[in-house]
PDB file of N, CA and C in Angstrom:
ATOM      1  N   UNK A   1      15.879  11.196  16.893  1.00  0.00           N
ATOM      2  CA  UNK A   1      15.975  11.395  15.462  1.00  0.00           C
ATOM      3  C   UNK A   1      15.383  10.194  14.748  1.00  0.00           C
ATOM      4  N   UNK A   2      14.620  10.306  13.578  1.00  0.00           N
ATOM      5  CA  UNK A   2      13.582   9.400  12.745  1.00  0.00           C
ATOM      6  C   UNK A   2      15.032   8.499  12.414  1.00  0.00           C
ATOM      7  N   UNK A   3      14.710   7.311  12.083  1.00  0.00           N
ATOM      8  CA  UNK A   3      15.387   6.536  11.173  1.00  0.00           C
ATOM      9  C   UNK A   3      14.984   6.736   9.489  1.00  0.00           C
ATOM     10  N   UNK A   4      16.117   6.495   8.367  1.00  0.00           N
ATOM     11  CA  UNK A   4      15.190   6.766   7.167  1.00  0.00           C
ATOM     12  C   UNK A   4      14.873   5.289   6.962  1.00  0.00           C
ATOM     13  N   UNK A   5      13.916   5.262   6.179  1.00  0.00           N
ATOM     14  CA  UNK A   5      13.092   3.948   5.664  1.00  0.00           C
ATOM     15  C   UNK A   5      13.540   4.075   4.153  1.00  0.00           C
ATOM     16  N   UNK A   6      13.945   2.660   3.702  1.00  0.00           N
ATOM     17  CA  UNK A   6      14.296   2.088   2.085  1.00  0.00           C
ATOM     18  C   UNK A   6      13.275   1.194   2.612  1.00  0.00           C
ATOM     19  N   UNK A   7      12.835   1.224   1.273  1.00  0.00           N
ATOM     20  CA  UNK A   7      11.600   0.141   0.915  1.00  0.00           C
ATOM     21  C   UNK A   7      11.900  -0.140  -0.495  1.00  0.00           C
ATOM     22  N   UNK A   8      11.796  -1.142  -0.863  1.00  0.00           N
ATOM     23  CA  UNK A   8      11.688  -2.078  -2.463  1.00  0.00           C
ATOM     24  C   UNK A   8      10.511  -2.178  -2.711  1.00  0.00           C
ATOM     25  N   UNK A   9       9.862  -1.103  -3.426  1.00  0.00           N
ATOM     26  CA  UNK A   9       8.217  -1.130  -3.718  1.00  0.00           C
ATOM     27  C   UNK A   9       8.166  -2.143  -4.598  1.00  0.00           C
ATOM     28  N   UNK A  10       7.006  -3.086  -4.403  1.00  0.00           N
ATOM     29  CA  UNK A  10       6.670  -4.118  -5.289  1.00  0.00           C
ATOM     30  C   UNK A  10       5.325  -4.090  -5.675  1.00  0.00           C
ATOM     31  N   UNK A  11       5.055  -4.727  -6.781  1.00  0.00           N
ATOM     32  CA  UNK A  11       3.438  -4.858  -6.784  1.00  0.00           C
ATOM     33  C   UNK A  11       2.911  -5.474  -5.972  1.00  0.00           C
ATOM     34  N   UNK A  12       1.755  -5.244  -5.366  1.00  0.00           N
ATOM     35  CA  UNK A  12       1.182  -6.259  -4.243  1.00  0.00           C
ATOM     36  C   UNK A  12      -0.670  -6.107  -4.899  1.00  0.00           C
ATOM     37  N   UNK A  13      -1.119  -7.545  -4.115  1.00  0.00           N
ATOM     38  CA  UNK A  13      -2.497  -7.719  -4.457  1.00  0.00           C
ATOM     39  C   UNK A  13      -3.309  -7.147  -3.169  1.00  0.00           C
ATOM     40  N   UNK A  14      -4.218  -6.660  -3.509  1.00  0.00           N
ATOM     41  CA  UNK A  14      -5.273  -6.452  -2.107  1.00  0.00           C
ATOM     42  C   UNK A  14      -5.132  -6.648  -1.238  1.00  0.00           C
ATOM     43  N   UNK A  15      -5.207  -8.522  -0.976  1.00  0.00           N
ATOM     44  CA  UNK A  15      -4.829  -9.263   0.218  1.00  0.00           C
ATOM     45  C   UNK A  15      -3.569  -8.846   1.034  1.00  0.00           C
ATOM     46  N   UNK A  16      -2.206  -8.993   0.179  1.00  0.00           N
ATOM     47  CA  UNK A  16      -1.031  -8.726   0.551  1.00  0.00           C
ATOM     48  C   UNK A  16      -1.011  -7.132   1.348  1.00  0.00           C
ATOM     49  N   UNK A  17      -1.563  -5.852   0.852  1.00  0.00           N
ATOM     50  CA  UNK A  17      -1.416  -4.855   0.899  1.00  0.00           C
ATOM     51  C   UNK A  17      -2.211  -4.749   2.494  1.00  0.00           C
ATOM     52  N   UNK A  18      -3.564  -5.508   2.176  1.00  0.00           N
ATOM     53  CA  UNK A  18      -4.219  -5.802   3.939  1.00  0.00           C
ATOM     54  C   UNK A  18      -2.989  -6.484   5.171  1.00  0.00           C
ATOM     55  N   UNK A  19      -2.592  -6.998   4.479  1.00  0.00           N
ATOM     56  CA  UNK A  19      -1.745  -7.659   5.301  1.00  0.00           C
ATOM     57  C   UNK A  19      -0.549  -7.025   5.650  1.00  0.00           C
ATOM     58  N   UNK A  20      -0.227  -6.044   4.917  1.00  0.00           N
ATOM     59  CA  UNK A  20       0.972  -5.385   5.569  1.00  0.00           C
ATOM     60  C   UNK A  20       0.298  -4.169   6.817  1.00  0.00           C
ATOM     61  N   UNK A  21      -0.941  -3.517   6.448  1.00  0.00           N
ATOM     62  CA  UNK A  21      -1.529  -2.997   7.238  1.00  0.00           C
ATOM     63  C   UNK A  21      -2.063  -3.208   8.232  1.00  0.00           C
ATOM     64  N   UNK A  22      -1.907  -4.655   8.430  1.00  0.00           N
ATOM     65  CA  UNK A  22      -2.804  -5.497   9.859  1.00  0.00           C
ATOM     66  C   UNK A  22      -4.211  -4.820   9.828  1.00  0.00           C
ATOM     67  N   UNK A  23      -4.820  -5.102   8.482  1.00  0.00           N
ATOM     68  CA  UNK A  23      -6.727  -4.809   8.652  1.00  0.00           C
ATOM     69  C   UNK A  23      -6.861  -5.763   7.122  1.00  0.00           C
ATOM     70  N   UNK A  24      -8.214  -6.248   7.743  1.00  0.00           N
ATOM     71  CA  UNK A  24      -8.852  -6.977   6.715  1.00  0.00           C
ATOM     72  C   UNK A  24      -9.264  -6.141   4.696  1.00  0.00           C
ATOM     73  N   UNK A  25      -8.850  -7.075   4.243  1.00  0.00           N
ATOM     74  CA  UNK A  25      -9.302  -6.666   2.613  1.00  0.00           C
ATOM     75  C   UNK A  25     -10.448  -5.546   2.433  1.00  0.00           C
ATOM     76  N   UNK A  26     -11.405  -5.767   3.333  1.00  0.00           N
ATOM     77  CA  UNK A  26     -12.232  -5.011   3.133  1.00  0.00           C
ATOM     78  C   UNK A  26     -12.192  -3.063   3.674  1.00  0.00           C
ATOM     79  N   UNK A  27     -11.029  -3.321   4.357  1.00  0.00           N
ATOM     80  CA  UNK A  27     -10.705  -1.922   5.092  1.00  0.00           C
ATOM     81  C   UNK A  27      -9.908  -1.480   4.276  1.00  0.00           C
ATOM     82  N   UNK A  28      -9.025  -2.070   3.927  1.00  0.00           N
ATOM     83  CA  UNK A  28      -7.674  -1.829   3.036  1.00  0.00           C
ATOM     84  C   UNK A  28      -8.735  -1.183   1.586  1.00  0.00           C
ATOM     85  N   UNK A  29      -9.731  -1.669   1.281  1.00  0.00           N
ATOM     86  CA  UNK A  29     -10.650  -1.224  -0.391  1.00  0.00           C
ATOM     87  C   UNK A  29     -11.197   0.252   0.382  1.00  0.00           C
ATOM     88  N   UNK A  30     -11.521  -0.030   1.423  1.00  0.00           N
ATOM     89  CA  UNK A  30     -12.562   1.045   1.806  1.00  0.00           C
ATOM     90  C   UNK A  30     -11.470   2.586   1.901  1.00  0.00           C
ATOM     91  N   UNK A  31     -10.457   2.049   2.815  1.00  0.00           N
ATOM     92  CA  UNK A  31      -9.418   3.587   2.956  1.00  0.00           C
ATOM     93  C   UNK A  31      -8.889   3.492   1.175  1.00  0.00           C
ATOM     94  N   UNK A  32      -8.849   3.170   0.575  1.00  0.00           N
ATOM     95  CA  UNK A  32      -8.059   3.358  -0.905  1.00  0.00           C
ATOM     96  C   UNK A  32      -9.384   4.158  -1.674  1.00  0.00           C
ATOM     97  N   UNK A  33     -10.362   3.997  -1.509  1.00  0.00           N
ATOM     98  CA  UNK A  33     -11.440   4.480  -2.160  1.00  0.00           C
ATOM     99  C   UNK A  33     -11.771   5.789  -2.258  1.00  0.00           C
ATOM    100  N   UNK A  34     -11.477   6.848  -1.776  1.00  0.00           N
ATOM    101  CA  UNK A  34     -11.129   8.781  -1.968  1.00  0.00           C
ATOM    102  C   UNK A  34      -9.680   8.757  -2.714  1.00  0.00           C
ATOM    103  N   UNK A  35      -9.185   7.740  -3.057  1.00  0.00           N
ATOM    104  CA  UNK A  35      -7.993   8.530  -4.042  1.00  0.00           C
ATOM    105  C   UNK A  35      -7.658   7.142  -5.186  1.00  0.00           C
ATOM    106  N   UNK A  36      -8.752   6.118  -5.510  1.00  0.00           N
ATOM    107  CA  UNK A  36      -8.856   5.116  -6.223  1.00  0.00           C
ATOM    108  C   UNK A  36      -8.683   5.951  -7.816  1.00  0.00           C
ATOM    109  N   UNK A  37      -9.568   6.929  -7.660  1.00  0.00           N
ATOM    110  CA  UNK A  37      -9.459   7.125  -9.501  1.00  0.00           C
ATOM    111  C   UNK A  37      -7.844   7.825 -10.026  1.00  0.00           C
ATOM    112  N   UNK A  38      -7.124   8.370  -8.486  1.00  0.00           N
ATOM    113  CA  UNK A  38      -5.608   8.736  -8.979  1.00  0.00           C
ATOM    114  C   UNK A  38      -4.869   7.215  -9.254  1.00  0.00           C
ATOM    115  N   UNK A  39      -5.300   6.396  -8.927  1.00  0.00           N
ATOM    116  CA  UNK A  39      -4.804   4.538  -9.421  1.00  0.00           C
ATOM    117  C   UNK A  39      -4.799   4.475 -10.227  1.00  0.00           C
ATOM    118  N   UNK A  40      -6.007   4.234 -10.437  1.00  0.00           N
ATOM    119  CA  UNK A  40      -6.230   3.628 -11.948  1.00  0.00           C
ATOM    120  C   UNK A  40      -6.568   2.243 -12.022  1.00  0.00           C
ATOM    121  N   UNK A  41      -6.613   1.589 -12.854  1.00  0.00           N
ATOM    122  CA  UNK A  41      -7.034   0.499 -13.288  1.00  0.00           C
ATOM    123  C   UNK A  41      -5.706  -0.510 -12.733  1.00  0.00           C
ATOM    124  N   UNK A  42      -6.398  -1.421 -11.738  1.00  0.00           N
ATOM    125  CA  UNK A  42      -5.377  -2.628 -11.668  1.00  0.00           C
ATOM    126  C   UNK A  42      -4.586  -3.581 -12.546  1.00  0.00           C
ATOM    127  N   UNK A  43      -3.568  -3.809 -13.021  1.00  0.00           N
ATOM    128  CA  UNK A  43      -3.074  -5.477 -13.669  1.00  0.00           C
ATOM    129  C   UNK A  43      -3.658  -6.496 -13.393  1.00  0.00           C
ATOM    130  N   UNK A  44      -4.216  -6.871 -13.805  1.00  0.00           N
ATOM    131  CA  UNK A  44      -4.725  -8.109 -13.410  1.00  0.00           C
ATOM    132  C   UNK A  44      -5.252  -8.163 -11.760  1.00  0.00           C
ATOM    133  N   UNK A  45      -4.588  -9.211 -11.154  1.00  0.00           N
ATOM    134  CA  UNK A  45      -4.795  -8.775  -9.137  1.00  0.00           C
ATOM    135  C   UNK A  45      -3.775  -8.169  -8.401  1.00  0.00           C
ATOM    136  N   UNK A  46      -2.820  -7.125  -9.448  1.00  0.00           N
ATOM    137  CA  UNK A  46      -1.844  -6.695  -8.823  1.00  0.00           C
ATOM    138  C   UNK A  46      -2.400  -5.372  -8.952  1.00  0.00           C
ATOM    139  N   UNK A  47      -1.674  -4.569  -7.908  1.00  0.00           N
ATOM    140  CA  UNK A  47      -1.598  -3.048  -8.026  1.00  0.00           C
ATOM    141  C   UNK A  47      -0.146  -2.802  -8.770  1.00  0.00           C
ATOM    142  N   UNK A  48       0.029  -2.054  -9.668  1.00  0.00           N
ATOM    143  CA  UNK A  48       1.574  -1.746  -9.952  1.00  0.00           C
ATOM    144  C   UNK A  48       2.086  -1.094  -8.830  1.00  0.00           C
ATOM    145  N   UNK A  49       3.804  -1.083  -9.311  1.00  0.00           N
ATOM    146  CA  UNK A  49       4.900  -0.200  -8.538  1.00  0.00           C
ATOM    147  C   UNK A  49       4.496   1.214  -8.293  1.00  0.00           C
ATOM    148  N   UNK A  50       3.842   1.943  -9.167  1.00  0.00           N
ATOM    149  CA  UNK A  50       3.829   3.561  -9.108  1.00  0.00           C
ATOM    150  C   UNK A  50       2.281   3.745  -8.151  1.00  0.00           C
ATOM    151  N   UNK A  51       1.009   2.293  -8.497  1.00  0.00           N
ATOM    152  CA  UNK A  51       0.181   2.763  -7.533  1.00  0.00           C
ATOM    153  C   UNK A  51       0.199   2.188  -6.584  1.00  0.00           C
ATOM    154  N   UNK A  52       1.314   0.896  -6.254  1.00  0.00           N
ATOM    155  CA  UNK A  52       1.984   1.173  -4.381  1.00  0.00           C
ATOM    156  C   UNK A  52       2.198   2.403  -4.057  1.00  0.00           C
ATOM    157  N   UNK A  53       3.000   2.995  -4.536  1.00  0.00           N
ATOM    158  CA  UNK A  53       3.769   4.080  -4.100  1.00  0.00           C
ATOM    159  C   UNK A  53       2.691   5.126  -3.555  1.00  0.00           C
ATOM    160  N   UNK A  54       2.024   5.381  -4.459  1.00  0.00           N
ATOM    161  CA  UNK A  54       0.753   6.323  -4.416  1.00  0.00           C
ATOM    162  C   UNK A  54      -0.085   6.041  -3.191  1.00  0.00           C
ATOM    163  N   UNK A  55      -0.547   4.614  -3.273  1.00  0.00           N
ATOM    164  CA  UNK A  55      -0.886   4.455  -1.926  1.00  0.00           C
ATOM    165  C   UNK A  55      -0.285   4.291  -0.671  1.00  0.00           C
ATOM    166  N   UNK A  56       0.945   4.259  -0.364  1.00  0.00           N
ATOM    167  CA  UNK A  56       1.562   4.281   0.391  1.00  0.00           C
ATOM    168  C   UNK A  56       1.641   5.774   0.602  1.00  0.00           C
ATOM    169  N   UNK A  57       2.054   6.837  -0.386  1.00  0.00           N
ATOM    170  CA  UNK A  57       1.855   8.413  -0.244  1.00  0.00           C
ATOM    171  C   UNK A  57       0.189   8.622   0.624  1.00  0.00           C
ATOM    172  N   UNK A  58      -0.261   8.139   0.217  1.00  0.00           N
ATOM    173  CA  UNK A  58      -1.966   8.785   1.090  1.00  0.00           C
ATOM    174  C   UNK A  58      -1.909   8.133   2.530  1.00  0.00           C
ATOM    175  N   UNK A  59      -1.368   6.572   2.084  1.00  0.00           N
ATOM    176  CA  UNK A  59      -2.337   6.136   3.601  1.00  0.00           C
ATOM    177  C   UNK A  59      -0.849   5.892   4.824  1.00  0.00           C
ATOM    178  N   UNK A  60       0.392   6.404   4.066  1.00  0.00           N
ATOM    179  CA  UNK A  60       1.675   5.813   5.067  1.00  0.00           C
ATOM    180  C   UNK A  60       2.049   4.434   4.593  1.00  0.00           C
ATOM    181  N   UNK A  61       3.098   4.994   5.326  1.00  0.00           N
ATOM    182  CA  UNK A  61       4.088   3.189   5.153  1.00  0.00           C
ATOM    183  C   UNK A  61       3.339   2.488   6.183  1.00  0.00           C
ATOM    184  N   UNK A  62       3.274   1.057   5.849  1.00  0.00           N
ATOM    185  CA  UNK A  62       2.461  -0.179   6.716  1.00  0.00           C
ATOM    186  C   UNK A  62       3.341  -0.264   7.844  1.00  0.00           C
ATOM    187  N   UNK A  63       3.182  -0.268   8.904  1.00  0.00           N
ATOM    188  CA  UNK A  63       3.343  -0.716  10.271  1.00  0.00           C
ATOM    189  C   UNK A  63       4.770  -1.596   9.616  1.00  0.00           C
ATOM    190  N   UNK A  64       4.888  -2.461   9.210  1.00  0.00           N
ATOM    191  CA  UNK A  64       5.690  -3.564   9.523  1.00  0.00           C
ATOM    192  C   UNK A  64       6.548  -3.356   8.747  1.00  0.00           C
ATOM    193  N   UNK A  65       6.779  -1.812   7.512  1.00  0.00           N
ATOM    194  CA  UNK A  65       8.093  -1.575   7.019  1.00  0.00           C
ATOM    195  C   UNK A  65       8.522  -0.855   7.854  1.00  0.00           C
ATOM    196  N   UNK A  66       8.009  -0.144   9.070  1.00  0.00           N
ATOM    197  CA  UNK A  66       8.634   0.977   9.795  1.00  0.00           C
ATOM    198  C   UNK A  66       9.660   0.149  10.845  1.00  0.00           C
ATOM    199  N   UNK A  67       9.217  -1.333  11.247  1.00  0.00           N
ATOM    200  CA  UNK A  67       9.547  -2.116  12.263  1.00  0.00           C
ATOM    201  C   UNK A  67      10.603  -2.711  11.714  1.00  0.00           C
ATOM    202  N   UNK A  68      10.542  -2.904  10.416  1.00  0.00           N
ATOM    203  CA  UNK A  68      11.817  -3.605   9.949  1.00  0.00           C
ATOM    204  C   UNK A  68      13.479  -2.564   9.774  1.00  0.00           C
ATOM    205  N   UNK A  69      12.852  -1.310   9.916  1.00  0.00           N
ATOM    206  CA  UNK A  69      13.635   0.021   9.190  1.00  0.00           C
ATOM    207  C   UNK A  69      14.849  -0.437  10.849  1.00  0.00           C
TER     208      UNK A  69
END
């Protein structure tokens, strides 16, 4: 049986978001890029709370919230 996963969505920057995925910045832009215009426009170098979420809906939870669950 799955465990459920709580996560505290936060804003995260590019870098950070690569880093939860274990792949470089440039992979992390490239898989976000078929569902970038449901984003929207970044804050500054943050992604908001709702387009974590969003991206986390397309591409999965990162490896290392499933490990912590």
């Amino acid at each position: 049986m799955g465990k459920i996963i709580s996560i505290n969505v936060k804003p995260y920057t590019l870098s950070e978001l690569a880093e939860r995925y274990g792949v470089c910045t440039r992979t992390i832009h490239k898989w976000i890029e078929p569902f970038e215009s449901e984003l929207g426009e970044k804050i500054g170098r943050f992604y908001s709370v709702r387009q974590v979420e969003i991206i986390f809906e397309n591409l999965g939870y990162p490896y290392l919230f499933q490990e912590a669950a």
